[in-house]
N, C-alpha and C. Protein backbone atom coordinates (compact mmCIF):
# COMPACT_ATOMS: atom_id res chain seq x y z
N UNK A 1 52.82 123.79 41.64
CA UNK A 1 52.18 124.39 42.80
C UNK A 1 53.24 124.99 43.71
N UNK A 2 53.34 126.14 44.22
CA UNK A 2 53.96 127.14 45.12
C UNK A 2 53.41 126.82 46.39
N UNK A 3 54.50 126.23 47.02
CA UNK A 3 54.37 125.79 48.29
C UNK A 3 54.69 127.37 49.37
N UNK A 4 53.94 127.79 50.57
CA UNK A 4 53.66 128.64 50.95
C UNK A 4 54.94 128.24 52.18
N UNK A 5 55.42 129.30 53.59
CA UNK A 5 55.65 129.04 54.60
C UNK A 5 54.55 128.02 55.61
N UNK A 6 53.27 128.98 55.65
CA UNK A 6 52.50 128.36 55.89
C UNK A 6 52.15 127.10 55.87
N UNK A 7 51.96 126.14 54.40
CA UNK A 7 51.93 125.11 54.52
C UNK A 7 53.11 124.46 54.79
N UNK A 8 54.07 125.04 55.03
CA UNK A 8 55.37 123.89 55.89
C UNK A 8 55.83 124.22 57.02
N UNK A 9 55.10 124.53 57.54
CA UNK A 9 55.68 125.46 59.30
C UNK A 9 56.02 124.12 59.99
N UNK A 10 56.08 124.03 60.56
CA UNK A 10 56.54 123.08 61.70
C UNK A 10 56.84 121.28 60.94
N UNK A 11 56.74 121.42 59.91
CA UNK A 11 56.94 119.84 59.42
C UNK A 11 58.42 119.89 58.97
N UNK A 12 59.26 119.08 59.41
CA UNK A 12 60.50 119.24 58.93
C UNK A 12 60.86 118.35 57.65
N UNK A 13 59.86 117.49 57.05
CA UNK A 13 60.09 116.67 55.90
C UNK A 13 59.61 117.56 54.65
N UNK A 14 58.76 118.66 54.84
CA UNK A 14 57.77 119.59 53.89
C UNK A 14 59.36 120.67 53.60
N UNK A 15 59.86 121.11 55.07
CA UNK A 15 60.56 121.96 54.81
C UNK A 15 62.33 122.01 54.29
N UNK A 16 62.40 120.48 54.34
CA UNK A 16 64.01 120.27 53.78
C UNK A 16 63.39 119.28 52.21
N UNK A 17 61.86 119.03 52.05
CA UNK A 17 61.69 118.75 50.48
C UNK A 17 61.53 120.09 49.72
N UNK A 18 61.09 121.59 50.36
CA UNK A 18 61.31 122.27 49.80
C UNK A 18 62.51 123.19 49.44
N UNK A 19 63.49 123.26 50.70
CA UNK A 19 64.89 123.19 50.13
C UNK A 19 65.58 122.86 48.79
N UNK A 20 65.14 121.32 49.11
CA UNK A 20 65.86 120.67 47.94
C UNK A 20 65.41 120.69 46.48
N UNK A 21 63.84 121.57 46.67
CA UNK A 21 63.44 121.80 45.26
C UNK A 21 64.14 123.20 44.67
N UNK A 22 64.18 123.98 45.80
CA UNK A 22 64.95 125.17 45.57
C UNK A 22 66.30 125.30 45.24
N UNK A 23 67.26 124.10 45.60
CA UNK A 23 67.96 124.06 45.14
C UNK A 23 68.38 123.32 43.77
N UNK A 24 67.44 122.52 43.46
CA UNK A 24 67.59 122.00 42.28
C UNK A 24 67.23 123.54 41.33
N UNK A 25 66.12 123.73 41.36
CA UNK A 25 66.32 125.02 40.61
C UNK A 25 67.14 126.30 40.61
N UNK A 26 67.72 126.64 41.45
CA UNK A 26 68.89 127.12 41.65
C UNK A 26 70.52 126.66 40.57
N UNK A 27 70.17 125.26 40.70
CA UNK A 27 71.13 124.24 40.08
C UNK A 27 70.95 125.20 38.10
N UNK A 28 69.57 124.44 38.23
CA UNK A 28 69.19 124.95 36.55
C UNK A 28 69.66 125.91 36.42
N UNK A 29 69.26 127.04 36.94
CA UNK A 29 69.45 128.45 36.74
C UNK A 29 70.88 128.55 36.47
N UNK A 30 71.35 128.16 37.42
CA UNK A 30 72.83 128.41 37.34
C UNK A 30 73.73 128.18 36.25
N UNK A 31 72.87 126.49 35.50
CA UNK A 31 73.84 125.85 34.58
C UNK A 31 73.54 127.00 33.50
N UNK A 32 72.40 127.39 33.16
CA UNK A 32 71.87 128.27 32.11
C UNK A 32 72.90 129.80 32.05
N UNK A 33 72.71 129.98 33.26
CA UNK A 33 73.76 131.26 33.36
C UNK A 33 75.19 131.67 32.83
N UNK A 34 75.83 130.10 33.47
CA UNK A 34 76.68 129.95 33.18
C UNK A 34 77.32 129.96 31.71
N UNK A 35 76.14 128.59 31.36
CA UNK A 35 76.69 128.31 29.70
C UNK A 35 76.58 129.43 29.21
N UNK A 36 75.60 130.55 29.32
CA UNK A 36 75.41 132.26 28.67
C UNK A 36 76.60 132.60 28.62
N UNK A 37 77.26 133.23 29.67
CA UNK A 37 78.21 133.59 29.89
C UNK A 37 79.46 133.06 29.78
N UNK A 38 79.81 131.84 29.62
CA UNK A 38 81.01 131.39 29.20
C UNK A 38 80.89 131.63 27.50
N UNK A 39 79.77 131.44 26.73
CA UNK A 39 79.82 131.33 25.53
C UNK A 39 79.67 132.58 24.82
N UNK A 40 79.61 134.03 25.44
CA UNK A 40 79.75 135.29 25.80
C UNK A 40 80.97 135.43 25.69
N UNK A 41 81.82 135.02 26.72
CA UNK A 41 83.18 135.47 27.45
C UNK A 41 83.65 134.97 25.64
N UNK A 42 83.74 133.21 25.52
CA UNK A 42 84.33 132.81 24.08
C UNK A 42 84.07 133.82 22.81
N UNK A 43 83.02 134.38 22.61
CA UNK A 43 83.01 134.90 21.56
C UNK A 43 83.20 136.64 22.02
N UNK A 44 83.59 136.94 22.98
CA UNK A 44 84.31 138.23 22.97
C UNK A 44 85.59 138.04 22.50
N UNK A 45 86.27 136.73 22.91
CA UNK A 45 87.25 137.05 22.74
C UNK A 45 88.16 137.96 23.68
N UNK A 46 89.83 138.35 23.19
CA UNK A 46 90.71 139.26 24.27
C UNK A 46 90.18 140.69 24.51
N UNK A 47 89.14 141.09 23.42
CA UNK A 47 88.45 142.44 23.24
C UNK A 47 86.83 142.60 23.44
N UNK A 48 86.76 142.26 24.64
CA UNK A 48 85.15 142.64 24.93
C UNK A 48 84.79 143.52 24.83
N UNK A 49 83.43 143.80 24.14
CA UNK A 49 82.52 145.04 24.03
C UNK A 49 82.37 145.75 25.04
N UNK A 50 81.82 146.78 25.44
CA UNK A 50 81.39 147.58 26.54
C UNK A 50 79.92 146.57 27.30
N UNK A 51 78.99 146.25 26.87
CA UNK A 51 78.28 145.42 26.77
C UNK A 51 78.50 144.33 27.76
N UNK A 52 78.90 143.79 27.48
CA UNK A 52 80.13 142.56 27.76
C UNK A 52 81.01 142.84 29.00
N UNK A 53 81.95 143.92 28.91
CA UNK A 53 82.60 144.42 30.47
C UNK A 53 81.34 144.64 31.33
N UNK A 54 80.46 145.08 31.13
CA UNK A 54 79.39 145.11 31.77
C UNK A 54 79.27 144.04 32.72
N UNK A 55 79.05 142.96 31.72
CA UNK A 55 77.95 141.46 32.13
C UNK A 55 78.98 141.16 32.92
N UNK A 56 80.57 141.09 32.78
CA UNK A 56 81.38 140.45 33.53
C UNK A 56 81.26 141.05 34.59
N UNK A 57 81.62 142.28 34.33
CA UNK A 57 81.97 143.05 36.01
C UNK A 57 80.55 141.93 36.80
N UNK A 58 79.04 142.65 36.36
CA UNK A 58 78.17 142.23 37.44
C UNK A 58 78.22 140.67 37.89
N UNK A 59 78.89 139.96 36.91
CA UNK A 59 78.92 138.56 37.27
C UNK A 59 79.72 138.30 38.67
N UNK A 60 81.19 139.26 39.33
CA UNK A 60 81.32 138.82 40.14
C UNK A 60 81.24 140.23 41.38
N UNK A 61 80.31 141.14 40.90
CA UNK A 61 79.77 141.72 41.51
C UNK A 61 78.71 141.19 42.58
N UNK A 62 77.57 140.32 42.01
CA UNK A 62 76.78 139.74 42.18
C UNK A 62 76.83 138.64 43.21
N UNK A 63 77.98 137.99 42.93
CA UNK A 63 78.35 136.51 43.80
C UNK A 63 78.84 137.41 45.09
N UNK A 64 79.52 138.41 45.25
CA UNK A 64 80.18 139.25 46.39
C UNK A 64 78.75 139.24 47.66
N UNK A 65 78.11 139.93 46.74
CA UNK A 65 76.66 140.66 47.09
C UNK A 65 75.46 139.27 48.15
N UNK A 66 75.28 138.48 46.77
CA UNK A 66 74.36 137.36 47.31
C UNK A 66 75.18 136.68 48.47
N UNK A 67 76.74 136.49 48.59
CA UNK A 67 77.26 135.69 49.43
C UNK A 67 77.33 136.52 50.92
N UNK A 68 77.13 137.49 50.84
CA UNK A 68 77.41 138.80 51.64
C UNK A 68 75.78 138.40 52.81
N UNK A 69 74.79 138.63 51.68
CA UNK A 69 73.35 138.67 52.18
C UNK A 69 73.39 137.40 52.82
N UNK A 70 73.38 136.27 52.21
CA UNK A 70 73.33 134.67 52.78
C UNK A 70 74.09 134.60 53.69
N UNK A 71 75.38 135.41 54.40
CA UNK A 71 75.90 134.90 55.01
C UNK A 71 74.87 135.81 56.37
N UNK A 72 74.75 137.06 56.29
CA UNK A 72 73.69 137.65 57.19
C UNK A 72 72.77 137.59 57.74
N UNK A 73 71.73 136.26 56.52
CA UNK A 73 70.38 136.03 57.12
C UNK A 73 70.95 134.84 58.11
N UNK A 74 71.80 134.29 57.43
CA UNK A 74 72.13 133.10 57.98
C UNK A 74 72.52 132.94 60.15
N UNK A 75 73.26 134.55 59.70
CA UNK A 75 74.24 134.92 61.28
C UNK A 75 72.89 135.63 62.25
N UNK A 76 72.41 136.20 61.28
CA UNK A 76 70.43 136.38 62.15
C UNK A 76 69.94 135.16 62.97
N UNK A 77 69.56 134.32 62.24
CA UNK A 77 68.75 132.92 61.98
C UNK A 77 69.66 132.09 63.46
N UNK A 78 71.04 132.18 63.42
CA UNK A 78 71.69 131.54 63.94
C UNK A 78 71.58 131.78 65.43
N UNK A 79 71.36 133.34 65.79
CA UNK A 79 71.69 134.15 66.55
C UNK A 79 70.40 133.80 67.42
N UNK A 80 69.07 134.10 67.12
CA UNK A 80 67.89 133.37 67.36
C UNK A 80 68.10 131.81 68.07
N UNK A 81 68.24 130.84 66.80
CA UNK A 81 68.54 129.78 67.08
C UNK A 81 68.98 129.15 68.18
N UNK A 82 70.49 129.51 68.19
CA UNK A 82 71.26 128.86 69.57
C UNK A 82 70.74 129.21 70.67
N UNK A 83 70.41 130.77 70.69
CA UNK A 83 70.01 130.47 71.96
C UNK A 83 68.26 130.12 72.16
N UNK A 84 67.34 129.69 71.16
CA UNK A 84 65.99 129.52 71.45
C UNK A 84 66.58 127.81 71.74
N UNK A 85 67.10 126.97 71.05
CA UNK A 85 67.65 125.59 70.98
C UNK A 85 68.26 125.00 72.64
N UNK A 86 69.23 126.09 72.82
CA UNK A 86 69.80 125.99 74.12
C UNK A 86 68.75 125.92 75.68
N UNK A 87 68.25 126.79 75.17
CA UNK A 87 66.80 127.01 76.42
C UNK A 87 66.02 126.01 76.31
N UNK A 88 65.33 125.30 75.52
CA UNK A 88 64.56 124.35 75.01
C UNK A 88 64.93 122.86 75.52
N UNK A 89 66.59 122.63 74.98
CA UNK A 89 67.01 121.54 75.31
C UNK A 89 67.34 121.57 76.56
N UNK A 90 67.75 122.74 77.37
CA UNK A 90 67.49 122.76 78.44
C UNK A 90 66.69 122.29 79.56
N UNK A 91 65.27 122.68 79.06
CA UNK A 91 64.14 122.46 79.73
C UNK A 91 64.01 121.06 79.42
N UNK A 92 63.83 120.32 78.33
CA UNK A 92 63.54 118.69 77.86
C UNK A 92 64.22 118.07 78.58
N UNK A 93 65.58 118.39 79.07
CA UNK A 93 66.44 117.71 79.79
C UNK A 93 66.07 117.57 81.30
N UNK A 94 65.71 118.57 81.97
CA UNK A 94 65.21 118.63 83.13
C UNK A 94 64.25 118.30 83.28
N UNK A 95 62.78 118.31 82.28
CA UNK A 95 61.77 117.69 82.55
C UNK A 95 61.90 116.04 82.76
N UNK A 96 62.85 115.79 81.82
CA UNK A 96 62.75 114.25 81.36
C UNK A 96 63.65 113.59 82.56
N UNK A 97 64.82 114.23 83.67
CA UNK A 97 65.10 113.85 84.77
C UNK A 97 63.93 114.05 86.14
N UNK A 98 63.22 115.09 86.25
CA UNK A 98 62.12 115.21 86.68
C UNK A 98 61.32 113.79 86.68
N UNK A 99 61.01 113.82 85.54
CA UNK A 99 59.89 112.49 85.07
C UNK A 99 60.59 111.04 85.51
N UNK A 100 61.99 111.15 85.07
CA UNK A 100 62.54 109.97 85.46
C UNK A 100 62.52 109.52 86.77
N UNK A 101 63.10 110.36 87.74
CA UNK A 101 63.47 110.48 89.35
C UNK A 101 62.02 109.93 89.58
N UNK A 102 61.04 110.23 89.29
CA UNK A 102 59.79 110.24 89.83
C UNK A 102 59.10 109.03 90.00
N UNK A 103 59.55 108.29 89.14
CA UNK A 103 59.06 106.63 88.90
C UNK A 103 59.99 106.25 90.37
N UNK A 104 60.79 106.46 91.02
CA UNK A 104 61.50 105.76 91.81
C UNK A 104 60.70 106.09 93.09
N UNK A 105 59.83 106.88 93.34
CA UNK A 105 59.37 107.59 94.59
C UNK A 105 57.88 106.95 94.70
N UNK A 106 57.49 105.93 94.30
CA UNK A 106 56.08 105.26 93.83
C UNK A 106 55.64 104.82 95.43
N UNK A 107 54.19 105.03 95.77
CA UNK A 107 53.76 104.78 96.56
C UNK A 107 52.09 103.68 96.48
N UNK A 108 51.76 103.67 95.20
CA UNK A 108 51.13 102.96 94.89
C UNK A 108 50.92 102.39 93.46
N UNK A 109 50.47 101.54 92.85
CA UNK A 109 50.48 101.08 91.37
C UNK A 109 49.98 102.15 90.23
N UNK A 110 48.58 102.97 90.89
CA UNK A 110 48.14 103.81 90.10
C UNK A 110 48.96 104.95 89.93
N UNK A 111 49.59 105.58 91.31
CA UNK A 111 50.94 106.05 90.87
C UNK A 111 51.88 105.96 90.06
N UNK A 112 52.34 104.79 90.08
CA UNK A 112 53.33 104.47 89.45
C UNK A 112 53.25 104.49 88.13
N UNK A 113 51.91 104.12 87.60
CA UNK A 113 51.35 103.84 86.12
C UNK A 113 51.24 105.65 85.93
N UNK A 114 50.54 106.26 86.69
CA UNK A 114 50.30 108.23 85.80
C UNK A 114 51.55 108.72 85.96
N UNK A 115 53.14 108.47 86.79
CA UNK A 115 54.22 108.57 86.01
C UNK A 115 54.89 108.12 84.96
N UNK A 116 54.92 106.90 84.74
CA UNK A 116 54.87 106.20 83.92
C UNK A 116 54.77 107.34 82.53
N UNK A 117 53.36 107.80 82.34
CA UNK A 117 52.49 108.33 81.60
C UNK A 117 53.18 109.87 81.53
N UNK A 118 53.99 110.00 83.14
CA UNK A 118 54.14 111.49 82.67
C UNK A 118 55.76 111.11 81.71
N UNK A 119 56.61 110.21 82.14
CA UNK A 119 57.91 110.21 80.90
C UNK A 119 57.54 110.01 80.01
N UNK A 120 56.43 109.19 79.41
CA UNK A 120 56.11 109.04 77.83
C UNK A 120 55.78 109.90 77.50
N UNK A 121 55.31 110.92 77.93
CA UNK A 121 54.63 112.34 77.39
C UNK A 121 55.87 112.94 77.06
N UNK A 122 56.67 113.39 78.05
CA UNK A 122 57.90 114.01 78.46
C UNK A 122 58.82 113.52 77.06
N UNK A 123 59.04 112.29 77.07
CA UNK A 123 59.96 111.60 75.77
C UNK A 123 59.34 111.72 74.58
N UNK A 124 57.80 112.13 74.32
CA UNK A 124 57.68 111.75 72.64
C UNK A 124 57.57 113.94 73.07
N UNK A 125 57.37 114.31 73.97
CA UNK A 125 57.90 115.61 73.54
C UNK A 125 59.00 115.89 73.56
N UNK A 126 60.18 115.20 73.68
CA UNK A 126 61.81 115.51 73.03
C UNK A 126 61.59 115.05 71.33
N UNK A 127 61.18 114.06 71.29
CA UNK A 127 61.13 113.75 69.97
C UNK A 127 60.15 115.29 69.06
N UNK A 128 59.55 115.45 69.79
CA UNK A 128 59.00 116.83 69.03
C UNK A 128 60.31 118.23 69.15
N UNK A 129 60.64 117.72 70.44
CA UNK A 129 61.84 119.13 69.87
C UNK A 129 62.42 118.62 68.99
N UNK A 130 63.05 117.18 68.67
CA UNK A 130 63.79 117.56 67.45
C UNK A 130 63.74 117.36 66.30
N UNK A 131 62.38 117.42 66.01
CA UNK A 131 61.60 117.53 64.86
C UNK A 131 61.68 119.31 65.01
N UNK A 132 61.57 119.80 65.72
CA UNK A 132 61.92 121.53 65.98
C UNK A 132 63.25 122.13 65.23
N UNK A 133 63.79 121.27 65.58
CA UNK A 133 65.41 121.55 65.68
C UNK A 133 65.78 121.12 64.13
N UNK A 134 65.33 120.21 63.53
CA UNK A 134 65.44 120.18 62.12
C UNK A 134 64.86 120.98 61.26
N UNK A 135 63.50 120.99 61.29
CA UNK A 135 62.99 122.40 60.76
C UNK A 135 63.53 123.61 60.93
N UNK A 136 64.14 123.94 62.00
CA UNK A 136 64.81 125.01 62.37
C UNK A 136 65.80 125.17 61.28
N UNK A 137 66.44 123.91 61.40
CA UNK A 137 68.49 124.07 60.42
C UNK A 137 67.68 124.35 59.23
N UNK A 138 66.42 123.88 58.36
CA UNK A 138 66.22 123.86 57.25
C UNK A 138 65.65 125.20 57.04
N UNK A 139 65.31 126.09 57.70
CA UNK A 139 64.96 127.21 57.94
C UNK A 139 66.10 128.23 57.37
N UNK A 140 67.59 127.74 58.46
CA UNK A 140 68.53 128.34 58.24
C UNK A 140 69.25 128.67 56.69
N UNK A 141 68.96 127.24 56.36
CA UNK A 141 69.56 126.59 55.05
C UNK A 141 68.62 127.42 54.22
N UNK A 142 67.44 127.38 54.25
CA UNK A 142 66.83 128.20 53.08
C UNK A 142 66.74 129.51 53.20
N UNK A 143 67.60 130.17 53.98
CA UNK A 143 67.61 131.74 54.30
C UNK A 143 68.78 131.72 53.68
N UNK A 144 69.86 130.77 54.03
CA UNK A 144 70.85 131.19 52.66
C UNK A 144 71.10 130.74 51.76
N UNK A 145 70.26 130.17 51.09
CA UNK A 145 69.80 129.11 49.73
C UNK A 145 69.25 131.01 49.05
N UNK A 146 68.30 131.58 50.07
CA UNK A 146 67.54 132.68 49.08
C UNK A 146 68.39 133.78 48.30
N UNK A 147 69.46 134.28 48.74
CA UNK A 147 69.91 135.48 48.11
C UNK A 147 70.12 134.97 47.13
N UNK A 148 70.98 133.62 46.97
CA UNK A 148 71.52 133.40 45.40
C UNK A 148 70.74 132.51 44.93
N UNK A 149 69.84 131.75 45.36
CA UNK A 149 68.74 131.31 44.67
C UNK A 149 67.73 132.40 43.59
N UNK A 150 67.41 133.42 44.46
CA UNK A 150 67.19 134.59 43.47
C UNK A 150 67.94 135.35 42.61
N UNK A 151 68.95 135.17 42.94
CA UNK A 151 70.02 136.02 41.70
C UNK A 151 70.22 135.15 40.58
N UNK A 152 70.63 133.94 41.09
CA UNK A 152 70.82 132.69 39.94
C UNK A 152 68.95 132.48 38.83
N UNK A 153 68.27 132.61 39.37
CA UNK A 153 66.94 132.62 38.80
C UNK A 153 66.53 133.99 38.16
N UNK A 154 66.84 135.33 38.63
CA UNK A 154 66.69 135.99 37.91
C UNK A 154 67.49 136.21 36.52
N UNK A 155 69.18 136.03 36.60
CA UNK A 155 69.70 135.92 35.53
C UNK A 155 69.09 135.08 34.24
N UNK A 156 68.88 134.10 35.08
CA UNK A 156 68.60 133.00 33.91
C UNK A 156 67.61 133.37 33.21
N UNK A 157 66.25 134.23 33.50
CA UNK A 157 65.49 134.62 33.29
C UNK A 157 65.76 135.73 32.34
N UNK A 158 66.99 137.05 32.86
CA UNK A 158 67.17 137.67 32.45
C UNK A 158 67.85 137.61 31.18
N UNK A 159 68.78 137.05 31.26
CA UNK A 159 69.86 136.21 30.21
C UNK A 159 68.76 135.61 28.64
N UNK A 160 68.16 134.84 29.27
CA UNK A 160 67.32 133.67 28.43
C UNK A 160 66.47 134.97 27.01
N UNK A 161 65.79 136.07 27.61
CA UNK A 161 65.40 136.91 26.92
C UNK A 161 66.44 137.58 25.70
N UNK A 162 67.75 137.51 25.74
CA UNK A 162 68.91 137.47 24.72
C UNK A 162 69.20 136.69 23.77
């Protein structure tokens, strides 16, 4: 089953288990590629075919390329990030001194109890930013997991038909 964005938006356990499936397949791909091509390179020999200069050149054509892209989505993603992260933790921080200060200024019990009520709110919403903030990195991570996740998967694909 093809797990969508959609079904992992905001869950950060959905979105670093799908990482790690992507990178396991990534992994495969890769070993497959590889063994192709090393056992290619061995039986060219010092005199590779035209064929063959081919496959090599694109082999580190390719790694240039995907590392190039991954590093881009990545400096995007990042660029966003720090500063959406910075503003955010910003605000959690000030709310949650807000909320704090406030328990000290009590004028009656029922008071005291709906502040009370406003830091617990205030604190299990930090805990939601950084449930934010992890989904976020895994976000990052799979923006540059993709260029060579797809290159490594198409080869293998491509390769395997040989």
């Amino acid at each position: 089953m093809r797990r969508t964005a959609r079904n992992t938006f905001g869950n950060p356990f959905w979105m670093w288990t799908d990482f790690a499936r992507k990178m396991a397949e990534m992994s495969m791909a890769s070993a497959q590629v590889i063994a192709h091509r090393t056992t290619r390179m061995a039986a060219a020999g010092p005199r590779p075919s035209a064929r063959d200069r081919k496959e090599f050149t694109r082999m580190g054509q390719e790694k240039v390329e995907a590392s190039a892209e991954s590093a881009r989505a990545m400096a995007a993603h990042m660029m966003t990030m720090n500063l959406n992260r910075g503003v955010h933790a910003f605000s959690q921080m000030m709310n949650a001194t807000t909320a704090f200060m406030s328990l000290a200024a009590n004028r009656t019990p029922a008071q005291f109890v709906a502040r009370q009520a406003r830091l617990a709110e205030t604190v299990a919403r930090s805990a939601i930013t950084a449930a934010d903030l992890s989904t976020s990195t895994a976000r990052l991570a799979k923006r540059g997991l993709k260029p060579i996740h797809s290159r490594a998967t198409a080869n293998a694909r491509r390769l395997r038909k040989r």
